[in-house]
C-alpha atoms as a PDB file:
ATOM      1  CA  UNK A   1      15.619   5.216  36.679  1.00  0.00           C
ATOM      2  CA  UNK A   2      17.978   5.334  33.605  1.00  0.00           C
ATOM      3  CA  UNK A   3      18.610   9.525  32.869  1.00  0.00           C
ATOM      4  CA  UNK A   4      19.539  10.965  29.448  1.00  0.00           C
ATOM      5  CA  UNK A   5      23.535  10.993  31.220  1.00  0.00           C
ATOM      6  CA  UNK A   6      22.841   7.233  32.152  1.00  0.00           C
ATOM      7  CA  UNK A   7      23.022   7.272  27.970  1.00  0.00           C
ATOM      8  CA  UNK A   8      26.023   9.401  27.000  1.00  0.00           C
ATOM      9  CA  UNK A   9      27.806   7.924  29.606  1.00  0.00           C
ATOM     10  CA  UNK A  10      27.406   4.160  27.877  1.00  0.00           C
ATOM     11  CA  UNK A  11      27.480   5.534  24.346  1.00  0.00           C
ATOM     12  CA  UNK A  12      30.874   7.454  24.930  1.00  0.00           C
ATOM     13  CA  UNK A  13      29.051  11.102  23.701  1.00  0.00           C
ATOM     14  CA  UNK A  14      28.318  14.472  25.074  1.00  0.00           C
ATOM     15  CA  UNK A  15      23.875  14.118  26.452  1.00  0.00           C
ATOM     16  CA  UNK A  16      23.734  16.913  23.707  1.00  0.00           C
ATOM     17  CA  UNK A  17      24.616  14.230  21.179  1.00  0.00           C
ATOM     18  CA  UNK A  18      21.663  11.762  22.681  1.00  0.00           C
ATOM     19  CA  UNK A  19      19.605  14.780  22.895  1.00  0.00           C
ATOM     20  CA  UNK A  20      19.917  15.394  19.072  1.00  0.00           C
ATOM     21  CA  UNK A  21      19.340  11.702  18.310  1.00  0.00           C
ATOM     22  CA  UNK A  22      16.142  11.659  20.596  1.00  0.00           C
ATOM     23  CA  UNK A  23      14.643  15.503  18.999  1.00  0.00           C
ATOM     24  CA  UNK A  24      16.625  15.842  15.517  1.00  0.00           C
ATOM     25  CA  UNK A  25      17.944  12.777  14.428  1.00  0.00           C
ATOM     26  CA  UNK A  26      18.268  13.997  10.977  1.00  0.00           C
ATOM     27  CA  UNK A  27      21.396  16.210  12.825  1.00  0.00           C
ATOM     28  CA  UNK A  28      23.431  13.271  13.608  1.00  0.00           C
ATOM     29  CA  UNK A  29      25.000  10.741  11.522  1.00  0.00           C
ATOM     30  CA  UNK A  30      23.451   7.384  10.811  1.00  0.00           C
ATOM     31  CA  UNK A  31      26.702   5.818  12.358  1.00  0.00           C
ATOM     32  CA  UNK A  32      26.263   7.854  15.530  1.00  0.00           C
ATOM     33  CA  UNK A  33      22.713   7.427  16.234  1.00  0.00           C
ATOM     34  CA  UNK A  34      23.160   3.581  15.679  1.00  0.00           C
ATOM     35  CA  UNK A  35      25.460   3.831  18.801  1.00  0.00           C
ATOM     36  CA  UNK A  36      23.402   6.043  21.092  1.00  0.00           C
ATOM     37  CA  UNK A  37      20.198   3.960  19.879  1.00  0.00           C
ATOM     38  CA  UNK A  38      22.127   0.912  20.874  1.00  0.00           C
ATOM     39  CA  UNK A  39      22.856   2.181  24.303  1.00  0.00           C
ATOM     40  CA  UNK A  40      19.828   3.762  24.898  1.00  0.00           C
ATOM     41  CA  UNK A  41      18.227   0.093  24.200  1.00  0.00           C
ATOM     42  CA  UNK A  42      20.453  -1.809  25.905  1.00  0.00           C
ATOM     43  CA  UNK A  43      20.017   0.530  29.307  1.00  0.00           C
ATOM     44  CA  UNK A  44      15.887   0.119  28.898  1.00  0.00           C
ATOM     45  CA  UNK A  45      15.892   3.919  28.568  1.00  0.00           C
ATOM     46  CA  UNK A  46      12.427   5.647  26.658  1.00  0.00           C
ATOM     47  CA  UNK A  47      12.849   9.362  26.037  1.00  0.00           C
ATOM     48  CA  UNK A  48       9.941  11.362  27.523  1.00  0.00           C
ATOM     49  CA  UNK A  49       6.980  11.495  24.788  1.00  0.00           C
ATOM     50  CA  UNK A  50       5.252  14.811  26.078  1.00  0.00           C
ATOM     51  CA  UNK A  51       8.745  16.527  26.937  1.00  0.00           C
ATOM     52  CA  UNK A  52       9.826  15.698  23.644  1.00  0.00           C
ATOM     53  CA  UNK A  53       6.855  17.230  21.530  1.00  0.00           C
ATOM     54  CA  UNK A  54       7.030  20.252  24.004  1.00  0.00           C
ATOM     55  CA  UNK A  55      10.779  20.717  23.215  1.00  0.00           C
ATOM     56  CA  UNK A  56      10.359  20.571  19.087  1.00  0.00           C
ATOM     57  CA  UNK A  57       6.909  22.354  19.346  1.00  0.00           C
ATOM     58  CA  UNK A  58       4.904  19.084  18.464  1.00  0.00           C
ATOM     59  CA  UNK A  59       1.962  17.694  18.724  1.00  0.00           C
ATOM     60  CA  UNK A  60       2.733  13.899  18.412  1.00  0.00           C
ATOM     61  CA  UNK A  61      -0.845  13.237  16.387  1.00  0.00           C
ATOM     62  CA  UNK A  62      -0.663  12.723  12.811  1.00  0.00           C
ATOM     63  CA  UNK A  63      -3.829  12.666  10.557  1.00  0.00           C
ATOM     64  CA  UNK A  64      -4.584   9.367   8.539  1.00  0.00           C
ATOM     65  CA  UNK A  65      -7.031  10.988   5.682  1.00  0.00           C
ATOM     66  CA  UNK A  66      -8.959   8.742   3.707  1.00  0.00           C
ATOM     67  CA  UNK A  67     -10.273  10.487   0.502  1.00  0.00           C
ATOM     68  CA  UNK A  68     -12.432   7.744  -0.851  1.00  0.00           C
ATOM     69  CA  UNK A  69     -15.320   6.008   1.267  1.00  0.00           C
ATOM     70  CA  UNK A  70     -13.932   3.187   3.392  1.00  0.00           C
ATOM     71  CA  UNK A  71     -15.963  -0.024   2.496  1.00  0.00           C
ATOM     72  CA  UNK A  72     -16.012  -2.082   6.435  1.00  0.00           C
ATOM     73  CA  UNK A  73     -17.236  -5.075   4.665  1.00  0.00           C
ATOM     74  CA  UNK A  74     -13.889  -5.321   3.335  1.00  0.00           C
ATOM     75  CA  UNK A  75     -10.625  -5.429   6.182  1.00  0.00           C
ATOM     76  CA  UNK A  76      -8.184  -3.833   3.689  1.00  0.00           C
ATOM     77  CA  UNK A  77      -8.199  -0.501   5.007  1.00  0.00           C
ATOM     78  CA  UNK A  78      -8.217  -1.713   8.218  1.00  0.00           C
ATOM     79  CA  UNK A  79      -5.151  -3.825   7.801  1.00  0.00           C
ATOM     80  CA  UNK A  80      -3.580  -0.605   6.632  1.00  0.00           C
ATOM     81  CA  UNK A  81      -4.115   1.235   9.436  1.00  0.00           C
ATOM     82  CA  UNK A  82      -3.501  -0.518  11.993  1.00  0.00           C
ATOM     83  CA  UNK A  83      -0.114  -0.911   9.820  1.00  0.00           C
ATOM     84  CA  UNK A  84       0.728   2.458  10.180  1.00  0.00           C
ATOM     85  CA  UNK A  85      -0.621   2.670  14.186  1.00  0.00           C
ATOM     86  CA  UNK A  86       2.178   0.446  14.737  1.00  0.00           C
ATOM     87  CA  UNK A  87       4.426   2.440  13.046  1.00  0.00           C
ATOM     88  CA  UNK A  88       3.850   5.179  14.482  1.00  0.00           C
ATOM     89  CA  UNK A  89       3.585   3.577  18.432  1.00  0.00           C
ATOM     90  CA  UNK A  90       7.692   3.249  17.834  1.00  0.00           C
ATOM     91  CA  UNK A  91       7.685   6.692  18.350  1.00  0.00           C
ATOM     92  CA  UNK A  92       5.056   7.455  20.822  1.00  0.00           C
ATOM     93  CA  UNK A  93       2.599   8.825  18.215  1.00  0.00           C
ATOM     94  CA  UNK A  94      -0.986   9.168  17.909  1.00  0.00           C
ATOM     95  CA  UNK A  95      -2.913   8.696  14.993  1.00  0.00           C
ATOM     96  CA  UNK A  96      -6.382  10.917  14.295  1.00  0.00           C
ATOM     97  CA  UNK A  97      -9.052   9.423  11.137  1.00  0.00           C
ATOM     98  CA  UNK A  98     -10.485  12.156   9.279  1.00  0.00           C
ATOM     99  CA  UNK A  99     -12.697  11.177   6.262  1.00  0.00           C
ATOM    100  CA  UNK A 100     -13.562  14.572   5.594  1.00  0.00           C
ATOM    101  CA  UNK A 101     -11.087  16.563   3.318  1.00  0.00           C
ATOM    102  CA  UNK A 102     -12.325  19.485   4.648  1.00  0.00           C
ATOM    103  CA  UNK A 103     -11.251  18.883   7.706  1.00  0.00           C
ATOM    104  CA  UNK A 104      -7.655  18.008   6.771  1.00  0.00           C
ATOM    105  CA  UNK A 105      -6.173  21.202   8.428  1.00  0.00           C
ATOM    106  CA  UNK A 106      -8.485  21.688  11.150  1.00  0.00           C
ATOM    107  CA  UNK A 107      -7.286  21.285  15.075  1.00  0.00           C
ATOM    108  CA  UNK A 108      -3.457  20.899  15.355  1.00  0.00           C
ATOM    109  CA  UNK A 109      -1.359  17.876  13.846  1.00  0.00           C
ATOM    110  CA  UNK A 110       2.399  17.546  12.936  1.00  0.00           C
ATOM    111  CA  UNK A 111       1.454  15.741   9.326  1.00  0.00           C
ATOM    112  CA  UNK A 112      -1.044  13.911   7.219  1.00  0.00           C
ATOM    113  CA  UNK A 113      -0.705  10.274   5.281  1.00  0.00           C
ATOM    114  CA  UNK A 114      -3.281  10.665   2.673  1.00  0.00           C
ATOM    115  CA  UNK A 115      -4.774   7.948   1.346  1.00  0.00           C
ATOM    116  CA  UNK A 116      -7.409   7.563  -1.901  1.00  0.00           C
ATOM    117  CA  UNK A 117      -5.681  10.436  -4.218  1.00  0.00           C
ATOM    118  CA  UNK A 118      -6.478  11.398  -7.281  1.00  0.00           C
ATOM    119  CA  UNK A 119      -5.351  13.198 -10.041  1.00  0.00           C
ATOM    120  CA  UNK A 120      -8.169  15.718  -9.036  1.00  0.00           C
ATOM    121  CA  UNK A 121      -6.569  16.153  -5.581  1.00  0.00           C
ATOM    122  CA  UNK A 122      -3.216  16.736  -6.310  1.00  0.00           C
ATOM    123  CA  UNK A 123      -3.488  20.621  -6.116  1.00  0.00           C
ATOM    124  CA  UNK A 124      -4.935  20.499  -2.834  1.00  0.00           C
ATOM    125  CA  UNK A 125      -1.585  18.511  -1.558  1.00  0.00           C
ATOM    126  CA  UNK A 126       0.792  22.024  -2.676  1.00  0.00           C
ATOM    127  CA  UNK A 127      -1.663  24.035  -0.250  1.00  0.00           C
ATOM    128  CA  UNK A 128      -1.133  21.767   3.031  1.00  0.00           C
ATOM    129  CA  UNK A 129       1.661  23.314   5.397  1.00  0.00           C
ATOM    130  CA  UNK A 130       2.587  20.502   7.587  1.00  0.00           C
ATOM    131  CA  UNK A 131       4.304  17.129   6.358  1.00  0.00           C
ATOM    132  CA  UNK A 132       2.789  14.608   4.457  1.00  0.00           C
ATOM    133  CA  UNK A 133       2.931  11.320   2.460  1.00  0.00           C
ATOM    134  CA  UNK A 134       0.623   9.392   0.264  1.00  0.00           C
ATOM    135  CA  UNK A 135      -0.674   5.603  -0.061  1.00  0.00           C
ATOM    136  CA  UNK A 136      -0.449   5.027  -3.496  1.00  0.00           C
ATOM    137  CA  UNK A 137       1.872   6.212  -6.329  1.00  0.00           C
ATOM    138  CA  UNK A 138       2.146   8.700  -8.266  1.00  0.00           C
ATOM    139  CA  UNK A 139       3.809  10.737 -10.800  1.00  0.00           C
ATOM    140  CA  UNK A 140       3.914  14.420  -9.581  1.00  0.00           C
ATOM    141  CA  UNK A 141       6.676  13.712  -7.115  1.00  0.00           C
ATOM    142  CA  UNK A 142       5.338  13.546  -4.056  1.00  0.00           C
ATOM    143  CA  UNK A 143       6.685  10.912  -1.575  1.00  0.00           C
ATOM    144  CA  UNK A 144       4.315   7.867  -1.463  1.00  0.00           C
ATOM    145  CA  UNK A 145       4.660   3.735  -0.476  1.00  0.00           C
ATOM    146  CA  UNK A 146       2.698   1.600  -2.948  1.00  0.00           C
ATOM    147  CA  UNK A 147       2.845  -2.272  -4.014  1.00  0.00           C
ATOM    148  CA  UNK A 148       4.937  -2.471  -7.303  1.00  0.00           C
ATOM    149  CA  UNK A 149       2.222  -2.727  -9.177  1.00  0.00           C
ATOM    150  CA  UNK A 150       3.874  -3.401 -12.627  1.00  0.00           C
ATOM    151  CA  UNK A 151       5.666  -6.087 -10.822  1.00  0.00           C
ATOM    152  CA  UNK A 152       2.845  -7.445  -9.395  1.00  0.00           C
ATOM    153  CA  UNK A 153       0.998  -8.371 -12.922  1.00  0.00           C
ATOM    154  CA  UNK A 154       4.324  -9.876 -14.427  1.00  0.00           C
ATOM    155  CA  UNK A 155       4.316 -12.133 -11.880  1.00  0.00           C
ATOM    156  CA  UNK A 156       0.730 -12.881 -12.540  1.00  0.00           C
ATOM    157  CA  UNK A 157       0.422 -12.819 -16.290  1.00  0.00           C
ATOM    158  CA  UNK A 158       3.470 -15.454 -16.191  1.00  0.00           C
ATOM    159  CA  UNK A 159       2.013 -17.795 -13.808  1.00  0.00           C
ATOM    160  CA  UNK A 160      -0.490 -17.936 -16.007  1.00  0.00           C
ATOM    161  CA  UNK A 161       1.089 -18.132 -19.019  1.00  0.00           C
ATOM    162  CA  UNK A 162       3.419 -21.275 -16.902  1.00  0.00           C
ATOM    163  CA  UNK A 163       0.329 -22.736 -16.051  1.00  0.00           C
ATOM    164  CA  UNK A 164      -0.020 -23.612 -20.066  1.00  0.00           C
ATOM    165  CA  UNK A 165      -3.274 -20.970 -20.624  1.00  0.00           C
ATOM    166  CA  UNK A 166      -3.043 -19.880 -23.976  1.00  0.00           C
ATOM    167  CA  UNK A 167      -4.652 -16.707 -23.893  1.00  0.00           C
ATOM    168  CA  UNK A 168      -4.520 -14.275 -20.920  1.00  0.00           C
ATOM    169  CA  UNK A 169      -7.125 -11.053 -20.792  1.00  0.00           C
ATOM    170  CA  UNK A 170      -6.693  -8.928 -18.566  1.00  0.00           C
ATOM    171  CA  UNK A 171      -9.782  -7.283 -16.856  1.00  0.00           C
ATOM    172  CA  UNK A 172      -8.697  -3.702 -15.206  1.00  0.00           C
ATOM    173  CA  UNK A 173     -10.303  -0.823 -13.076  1.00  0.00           C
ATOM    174  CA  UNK A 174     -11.841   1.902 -15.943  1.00  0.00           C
ATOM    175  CA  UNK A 175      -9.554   4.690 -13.987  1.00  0.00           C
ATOM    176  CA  UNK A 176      -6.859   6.993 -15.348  1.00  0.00           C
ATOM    177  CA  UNK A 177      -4.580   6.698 -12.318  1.00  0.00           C
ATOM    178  CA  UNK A 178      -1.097   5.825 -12.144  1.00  0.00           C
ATOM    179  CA  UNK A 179      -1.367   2.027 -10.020  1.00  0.00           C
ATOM    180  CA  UNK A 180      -4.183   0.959 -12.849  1.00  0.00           C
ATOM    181  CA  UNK A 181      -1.588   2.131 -15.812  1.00  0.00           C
ATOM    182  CA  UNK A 182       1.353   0.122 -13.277  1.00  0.00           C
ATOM    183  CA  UNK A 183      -0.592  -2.936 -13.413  1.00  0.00           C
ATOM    184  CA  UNK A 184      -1.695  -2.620 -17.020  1.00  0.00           C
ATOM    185  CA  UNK A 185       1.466  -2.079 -18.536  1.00  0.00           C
ATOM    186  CA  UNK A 186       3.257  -5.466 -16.217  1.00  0.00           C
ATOM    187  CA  UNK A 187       0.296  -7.423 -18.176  1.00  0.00           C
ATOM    188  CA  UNK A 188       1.213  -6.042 -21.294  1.00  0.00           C
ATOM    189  CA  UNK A 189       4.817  -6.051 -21.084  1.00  0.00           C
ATOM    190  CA  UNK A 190       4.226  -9.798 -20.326  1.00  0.00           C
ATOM    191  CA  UNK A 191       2.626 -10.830 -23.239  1.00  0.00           C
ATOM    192  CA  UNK A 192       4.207  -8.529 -25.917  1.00  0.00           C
ATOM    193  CA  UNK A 193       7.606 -10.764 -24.288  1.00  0.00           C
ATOM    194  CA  UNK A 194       5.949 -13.916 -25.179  1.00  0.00           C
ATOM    195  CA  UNK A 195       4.790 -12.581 -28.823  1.00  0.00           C
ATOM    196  CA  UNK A 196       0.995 -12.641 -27.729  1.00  0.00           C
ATOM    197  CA  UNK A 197      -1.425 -10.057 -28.493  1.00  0.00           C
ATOM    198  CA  UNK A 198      -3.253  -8.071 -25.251  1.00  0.00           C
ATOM    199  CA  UNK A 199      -6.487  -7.962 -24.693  1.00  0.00           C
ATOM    200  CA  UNK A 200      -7.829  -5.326 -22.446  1.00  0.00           C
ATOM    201  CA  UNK A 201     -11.648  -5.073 -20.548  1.00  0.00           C
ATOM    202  CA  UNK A 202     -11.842  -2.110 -18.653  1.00  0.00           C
ATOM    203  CA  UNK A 203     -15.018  -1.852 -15.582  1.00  0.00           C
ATOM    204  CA  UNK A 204     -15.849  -0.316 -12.377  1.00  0.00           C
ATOM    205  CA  UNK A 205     -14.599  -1.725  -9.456  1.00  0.00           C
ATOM    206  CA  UNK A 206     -17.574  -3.956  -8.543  1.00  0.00           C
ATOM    207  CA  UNK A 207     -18.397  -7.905  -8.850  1.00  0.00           C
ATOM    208  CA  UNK A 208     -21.397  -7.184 -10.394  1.00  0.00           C
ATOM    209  CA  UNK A 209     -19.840  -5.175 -13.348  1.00  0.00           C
ATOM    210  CA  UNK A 210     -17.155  -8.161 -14.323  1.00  0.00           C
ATOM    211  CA  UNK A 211     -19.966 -10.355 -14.080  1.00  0.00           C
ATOM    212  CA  UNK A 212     -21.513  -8.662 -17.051  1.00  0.00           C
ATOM    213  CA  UNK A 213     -18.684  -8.545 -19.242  1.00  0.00           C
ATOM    214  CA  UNK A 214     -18.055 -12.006 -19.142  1.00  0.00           C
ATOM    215  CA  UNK A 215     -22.135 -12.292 -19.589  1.00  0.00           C
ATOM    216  CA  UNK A 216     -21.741 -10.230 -22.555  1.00  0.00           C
ATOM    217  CA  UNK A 217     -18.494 -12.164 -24.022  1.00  0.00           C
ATOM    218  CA  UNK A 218     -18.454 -14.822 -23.024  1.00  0.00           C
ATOM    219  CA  UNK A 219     -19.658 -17.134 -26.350  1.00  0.00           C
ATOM    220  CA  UNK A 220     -16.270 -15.695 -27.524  1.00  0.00           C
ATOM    221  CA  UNK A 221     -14.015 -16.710 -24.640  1.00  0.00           C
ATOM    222  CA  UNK A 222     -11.969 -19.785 -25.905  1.00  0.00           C
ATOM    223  CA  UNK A 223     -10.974 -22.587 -23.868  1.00  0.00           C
ATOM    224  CA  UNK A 224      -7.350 -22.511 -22.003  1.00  0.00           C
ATOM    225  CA  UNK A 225      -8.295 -18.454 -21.299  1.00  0.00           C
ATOM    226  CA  UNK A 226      -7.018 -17.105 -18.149  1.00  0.00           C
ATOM    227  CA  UNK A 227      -8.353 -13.306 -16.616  1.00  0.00           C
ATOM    228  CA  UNK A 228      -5.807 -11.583 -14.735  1.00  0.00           C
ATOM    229  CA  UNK A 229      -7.944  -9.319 -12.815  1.00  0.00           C
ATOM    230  CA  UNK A 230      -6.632  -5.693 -11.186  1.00  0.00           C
ATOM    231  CA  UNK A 231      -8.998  -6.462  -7.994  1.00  0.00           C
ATOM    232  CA  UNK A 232     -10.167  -9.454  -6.200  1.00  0.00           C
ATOM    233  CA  UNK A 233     -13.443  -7.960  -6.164  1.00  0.00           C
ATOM    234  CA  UNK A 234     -13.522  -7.818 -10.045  1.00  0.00           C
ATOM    235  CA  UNK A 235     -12.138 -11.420  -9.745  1.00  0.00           C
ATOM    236  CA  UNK A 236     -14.735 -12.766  -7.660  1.00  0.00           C
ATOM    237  CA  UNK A 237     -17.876 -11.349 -10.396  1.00  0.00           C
ATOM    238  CA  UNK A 238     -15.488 -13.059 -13.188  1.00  0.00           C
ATOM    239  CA  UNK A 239     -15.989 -16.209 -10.861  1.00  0.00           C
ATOM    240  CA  UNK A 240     -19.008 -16.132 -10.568  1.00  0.00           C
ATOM    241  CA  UNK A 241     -19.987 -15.702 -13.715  1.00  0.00           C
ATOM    242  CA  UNK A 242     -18.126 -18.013 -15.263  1.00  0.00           C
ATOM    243  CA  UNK A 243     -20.096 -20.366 -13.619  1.00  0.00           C
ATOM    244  CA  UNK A 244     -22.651 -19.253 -14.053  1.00  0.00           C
ATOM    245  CA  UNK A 245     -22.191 -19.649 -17.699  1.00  0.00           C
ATOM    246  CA  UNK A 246     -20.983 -23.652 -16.767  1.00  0.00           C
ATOM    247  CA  UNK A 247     -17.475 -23.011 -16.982  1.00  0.00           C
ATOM    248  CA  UNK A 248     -14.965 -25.184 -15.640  1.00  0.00           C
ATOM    249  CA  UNK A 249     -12.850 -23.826 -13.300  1.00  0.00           C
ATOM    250  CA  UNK A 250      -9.002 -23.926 -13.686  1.00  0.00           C
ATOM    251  CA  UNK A 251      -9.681 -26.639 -15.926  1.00  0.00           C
ATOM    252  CA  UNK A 252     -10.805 -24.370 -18.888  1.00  0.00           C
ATOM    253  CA  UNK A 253     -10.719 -21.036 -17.501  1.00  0.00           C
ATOM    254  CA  UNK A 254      -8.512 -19.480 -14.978  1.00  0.00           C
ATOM    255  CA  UNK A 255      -9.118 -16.445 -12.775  1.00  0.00           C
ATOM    256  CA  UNK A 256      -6.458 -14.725 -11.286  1.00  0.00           C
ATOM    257  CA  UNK A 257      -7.140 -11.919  -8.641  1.00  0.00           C
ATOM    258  CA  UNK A 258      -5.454  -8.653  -6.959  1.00  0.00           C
ATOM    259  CA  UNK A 259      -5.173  -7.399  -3.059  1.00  0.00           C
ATOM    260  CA  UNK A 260      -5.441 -10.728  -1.362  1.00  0.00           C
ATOM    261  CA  UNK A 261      -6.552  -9.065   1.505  1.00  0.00           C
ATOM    262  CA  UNK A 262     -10.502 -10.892   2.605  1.00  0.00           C
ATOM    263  CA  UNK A 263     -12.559 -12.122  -0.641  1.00  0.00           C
ATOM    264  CA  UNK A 264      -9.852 -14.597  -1.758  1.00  0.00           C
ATOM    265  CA  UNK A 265     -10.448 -16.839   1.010  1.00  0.00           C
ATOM    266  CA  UNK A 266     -13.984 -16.482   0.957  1.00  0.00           C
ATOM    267  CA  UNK A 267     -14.759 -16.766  -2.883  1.00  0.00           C
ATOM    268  CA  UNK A 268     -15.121 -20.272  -3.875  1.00  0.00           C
ATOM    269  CA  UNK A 269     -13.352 -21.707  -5.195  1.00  0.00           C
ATOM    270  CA  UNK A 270     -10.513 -19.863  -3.474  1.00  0.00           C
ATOM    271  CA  UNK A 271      -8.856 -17.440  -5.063  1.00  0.00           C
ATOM    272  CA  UNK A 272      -4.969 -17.537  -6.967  1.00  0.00           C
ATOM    273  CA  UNK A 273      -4.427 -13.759  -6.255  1.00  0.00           C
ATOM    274  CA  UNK A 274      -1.923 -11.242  -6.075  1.00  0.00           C
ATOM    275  CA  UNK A 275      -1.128 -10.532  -2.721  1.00  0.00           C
ATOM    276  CA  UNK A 276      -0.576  -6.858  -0.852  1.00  0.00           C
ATOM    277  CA  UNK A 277       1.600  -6.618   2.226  1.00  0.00           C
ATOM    278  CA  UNK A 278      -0.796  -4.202   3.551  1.00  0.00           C
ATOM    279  CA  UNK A 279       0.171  -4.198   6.928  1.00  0.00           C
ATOM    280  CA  UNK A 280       3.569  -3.501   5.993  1.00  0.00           C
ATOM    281  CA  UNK A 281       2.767  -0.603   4.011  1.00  0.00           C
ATOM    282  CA  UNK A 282       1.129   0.770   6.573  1.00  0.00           C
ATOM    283  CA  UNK A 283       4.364   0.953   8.472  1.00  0.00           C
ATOM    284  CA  UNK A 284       6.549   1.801   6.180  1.00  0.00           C
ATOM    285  CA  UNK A 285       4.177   5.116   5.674  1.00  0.00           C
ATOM    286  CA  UNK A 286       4.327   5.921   9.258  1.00  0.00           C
ATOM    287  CA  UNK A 287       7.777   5.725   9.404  1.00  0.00           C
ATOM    288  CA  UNK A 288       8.145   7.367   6.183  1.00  0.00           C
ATOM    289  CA  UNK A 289       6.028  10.573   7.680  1.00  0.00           C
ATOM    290  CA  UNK A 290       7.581  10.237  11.451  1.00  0.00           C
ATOM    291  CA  UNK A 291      11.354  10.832   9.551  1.00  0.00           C
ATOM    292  CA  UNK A 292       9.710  13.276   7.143  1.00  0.00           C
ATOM    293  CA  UNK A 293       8.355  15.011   9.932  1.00  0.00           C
ATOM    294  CA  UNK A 294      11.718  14.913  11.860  1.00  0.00           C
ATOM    295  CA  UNK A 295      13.981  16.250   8.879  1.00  0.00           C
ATOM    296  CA  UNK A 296      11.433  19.274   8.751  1.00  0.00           C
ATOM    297  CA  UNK A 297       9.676  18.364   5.635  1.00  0.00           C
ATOM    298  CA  UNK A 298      12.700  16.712   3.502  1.00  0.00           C
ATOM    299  CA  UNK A 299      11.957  14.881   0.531  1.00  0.00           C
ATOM    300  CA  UNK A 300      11.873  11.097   1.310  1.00  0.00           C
ATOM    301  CA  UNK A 301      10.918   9.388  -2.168  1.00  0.00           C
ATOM    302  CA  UNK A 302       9.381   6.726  -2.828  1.00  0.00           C
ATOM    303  CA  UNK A 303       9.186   2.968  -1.478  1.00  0.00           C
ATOM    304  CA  UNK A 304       7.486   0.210  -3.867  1.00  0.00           C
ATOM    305  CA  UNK A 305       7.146  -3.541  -1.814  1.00  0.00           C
ATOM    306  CA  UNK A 306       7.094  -6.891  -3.601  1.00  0.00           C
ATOM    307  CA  UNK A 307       4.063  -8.498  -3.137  1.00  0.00           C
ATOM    308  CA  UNK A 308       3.520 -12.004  -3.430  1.00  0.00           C
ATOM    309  CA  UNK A 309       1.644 -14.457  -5.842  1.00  0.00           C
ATOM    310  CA  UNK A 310      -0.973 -16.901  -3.464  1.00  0.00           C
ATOM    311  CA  UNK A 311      -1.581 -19.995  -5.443  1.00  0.00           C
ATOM    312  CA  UNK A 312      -5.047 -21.096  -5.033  1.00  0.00           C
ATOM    313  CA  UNK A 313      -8.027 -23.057  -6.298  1.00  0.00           C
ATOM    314  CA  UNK A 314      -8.829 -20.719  -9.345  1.00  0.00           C
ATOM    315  CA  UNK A 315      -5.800 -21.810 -11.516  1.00  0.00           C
ATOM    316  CA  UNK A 316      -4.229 -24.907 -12.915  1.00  0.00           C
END
């Protein structure tokens, strides 16, 4: 069996050097814990996962806390955590659901990723006393991973303006939060680039609540209109309504959606969405909180991914 001296020995440092790699890697320097990382893969070695927590007075679990009611019809959430229980198996953690803020800081844990803020929670956060990071971003400076939303509907609001619509509305989530003002402002950004005027529809996050707009609208909606949509679910009630109404669809109207997680492939006709590397999130934020945790709390900022536009049936 490889030993801890097995290690320094092929690295060329002292086993207090591996030690401090293996329990506080944020005491060694990048370059040297590339080396002993190296050698300690190359010689099959895996640090002992109990010994370890019972050495930095650890627990090894790590709360994921949902603050908004998980919908299971819907894999999104799921894809995100089993994101970050990936993450987190690099480092022989485990991973405890609580769905109850109350609950947040009862039995033992070494840190929290919190997902579902809002603005409403945020004084809650400067009470915890362990480690944590958020899903989602945010403007009060606390670390967090997020899709660059802004980014995000550019991309979209171009494809559609490339895909010759001449009008582009954009149909948002009615929510003061910072990934709905992200997403607004790429749309709006967009246009004001191209000399076009926004237009704005604001509803709840539900099918049935775009579907009414557009019910309510929709004798003004001109030909060559395309609705860039903050969620696929709004996206799918724009669908369906449109249809409803005996729409043609891309021909006339275009729909384009958000998450591309589950009801793009099931909406027909398909959905052109914007796409969310959930799953990569996921383990980004675990190893986001396992370093936070390791450098004792230590600011680690904030991490925006690129997510990618999924040309479908629902578009030119």
């Amino acid at each position: 069996m490889t030993t801890l001296s097995d290690v320094a020995k092929e690295a060329n440092v002292s086993k207090m050097t591996v030690s401090r790699v293996i329990n506080h890697p944020e005491q060694v320097t990048p370059e040297l814990r590339v080396i002993v990382e190296k050698a300690m893969e190359d010689l099959n070695y895996h640090p002992n996962s109990i010994a370890q927590a019972l050495v930095n007075n650890r627990t090894n679990v790590v709360k994921f806390v949902t603050l908004e009611d998980i919908d299971t019809t819907e894999p999104y959430y799921i894809n995100l955590l089993f994101g970050f229980a990936r993450g987190l198996n690099t480092k022989q953690y485990a991973m405890q659901l609580v769905t109850d803020p109350s609950q947040i800081e009862k039995g033992r844990a070494d840190g929290y990723l919190i997902t579902g803020a809002r603005n409403k929670d945020y004084d809650m956060f400067d009470k915890l006393d362990k480690p944590f990071v958020l899903f989602g971003e945010n403007h009060r400076g606390y670390d967090f991973v997020d899709t660059d939303n802004q980014t995000a509907e550019k991309m979209a609001t171009q494809y559609a303006l490339d895909r010759l619509y001449k009008r582009i509305i954009f149909i948002g989530i009615d929510i003061k939060e910072p990934f709905e003002y992200s997403r607004e402002a790429g749309y709006i950004n967009t246009l004001q680039q191209h000399q076009l005027i926004p237009q704005i529809y604001r509803v709840s996050n539900h099918s049935h609540a775009a579907q009414d707009v557009i019910h309510e609208h929709f004798k003004g909606f001109k030909k060559d209109t395309c609705f860039v949509c903050a969620s696929d679910r709004i996206a799918v009630g724009v669908v369906r309504q449109l249809q409803a109404e005996g729409a043609r669809i891309p021909e006339d109207f275009g729909v384009i959606g958000f998450d591309g997680v589950f009801l793009d492939q099931v909406s027909n006709p398909k959905l052109t969405t914007i796409k969310q590397p959930i799953f990569k999130m996921g383990e980004m934020l675990a190893s986001m909180l396992l370093q936070k945790i390791a450098q004792s709390g230590s600011p680690q900022g904030e991490v925006m991914l690129k997510p990618e536009l999924i040309r479908r049936e629902t578009t030119r």
